[in-house]
Protein backbone atom coordinates (compact mmCIF):
# COMPACT_ATOMS: atom_id res chain seq x y z
CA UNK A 1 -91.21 -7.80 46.61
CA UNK A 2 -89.59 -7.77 50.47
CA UNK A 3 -91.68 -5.61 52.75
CA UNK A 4 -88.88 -3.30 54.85
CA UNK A 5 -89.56 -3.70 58.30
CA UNK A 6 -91.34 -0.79 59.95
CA UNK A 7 -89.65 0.97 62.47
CA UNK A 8 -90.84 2.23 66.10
CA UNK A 9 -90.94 5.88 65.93
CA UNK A 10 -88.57 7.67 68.56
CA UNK A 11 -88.93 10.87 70.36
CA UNK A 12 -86.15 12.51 72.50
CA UNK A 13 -86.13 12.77 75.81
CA UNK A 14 -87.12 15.63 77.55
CA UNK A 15 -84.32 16.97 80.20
CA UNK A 16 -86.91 17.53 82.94
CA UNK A 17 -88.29 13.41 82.36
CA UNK A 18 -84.07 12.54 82.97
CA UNK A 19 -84.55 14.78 86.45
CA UNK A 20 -87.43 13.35 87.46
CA UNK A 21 -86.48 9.95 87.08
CA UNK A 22 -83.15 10.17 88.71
CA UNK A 23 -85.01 11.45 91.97
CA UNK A 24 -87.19 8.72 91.47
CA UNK A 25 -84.30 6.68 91.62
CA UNK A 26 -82.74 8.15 94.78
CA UNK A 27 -86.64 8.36 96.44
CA UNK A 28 -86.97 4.59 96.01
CA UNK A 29 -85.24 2.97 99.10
CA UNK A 30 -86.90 5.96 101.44
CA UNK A 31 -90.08 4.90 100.00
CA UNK A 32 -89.22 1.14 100.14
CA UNK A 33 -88.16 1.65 104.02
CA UNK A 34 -91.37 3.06 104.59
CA UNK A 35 -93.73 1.07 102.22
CA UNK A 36 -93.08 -2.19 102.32
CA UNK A 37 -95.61 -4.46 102.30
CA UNK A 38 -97.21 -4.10 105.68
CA UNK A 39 -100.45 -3.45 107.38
CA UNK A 40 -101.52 0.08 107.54
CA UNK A 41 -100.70 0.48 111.47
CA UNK A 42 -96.88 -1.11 110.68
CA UNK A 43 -96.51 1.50 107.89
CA UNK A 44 -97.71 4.35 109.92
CA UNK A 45 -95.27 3.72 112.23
CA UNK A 46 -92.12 3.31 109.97
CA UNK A 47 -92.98 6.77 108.06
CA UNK A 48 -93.64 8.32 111.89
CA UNK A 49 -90.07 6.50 113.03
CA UNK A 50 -88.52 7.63 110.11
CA UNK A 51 -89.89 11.27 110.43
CA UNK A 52 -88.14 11.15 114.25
CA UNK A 53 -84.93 10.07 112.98
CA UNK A 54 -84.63 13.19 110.43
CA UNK A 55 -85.37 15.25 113.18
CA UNK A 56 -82.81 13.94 115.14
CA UNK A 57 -80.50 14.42 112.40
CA UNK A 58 -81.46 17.33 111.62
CA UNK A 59 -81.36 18.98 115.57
CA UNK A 60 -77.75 17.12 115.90
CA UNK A 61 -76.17 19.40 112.47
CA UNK A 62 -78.39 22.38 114.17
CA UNK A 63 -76.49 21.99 117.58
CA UNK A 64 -72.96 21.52 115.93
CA UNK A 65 -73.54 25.05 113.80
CA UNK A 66 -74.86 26.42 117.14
CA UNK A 67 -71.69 25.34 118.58
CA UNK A 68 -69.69 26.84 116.34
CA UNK A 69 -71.84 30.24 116.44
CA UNK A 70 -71.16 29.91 120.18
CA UNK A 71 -67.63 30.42 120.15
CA UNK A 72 -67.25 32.72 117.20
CA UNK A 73 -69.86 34.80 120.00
CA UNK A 74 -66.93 34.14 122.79
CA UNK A 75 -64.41 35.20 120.47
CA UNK A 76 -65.92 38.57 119.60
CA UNK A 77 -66.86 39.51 123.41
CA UNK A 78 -63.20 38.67 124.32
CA UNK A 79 -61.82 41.15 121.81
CA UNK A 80 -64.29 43.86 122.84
CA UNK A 81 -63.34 43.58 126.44
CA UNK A 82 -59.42 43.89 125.00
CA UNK A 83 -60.39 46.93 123.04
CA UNK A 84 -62.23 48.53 125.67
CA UNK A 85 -59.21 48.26 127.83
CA UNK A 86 -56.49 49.45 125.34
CA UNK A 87 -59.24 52.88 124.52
CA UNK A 88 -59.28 52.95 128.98
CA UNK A 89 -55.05 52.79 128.85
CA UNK A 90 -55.40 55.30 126.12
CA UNK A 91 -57.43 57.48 128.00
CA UNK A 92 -55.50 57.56 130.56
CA UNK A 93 -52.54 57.97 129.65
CA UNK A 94 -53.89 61.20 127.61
CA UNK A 95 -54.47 62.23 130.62
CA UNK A 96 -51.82 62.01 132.78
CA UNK A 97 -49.97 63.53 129.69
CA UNK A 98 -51.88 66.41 129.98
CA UNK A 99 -51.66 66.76 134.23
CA UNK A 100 -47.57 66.79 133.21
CA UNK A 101 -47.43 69.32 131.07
CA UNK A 102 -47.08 72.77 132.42
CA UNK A 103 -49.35 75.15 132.30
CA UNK A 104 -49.25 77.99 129.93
């Protein structure tokens, strides 16, 4: 009589544990910057240095958007100033029509 072996029970894996681990994954060398193993002083000032350096990231992509913004702005103040001079032309040349035609 061989005993069968017994075998480790198995349960699938939930989607959201997959998620979760994968940002675990791509949180590790953020937290590894800023936790290493340090006094508390060092490690205060790599999460505050790291903090900066997203902002300054972050205002850099705000300016270039800005910049764009900027000169779609341009764009749309030069074509108003064209259409208010082709609806002054119009105007007068209405008019002027109107001065040459006789008078009835």
């Amino acid at each position: 009589m061989v005993a069968e072996p017994v075998k480790a029970a198995t349960y699938p894996v939930h989607p959201l544990a997959r998620i979760s681990g994968a940002m675990r994954r791509l949180n590790n060398p953020v937290a590894n910057f800023v936790a290493v193993t340090a006094t508390g002083r060092n490690q205060a000032v790599r999460g505050v240095s790291a903090f900066i350096a997203l902002l300054i990231v972050l205002g850099g992509i705000g300016l270039y958007h800005l910049g764009g913004i900027n000169q779609h702005t341009q764009e749309l103040i030069r074509n108003e100033r064209r259409i208010a001079d082709y609806e002054q032309l119009q105007r007068q040349s209405h008019h002027l029509l109107i001065a040459t035609l006789p008078h009835c």
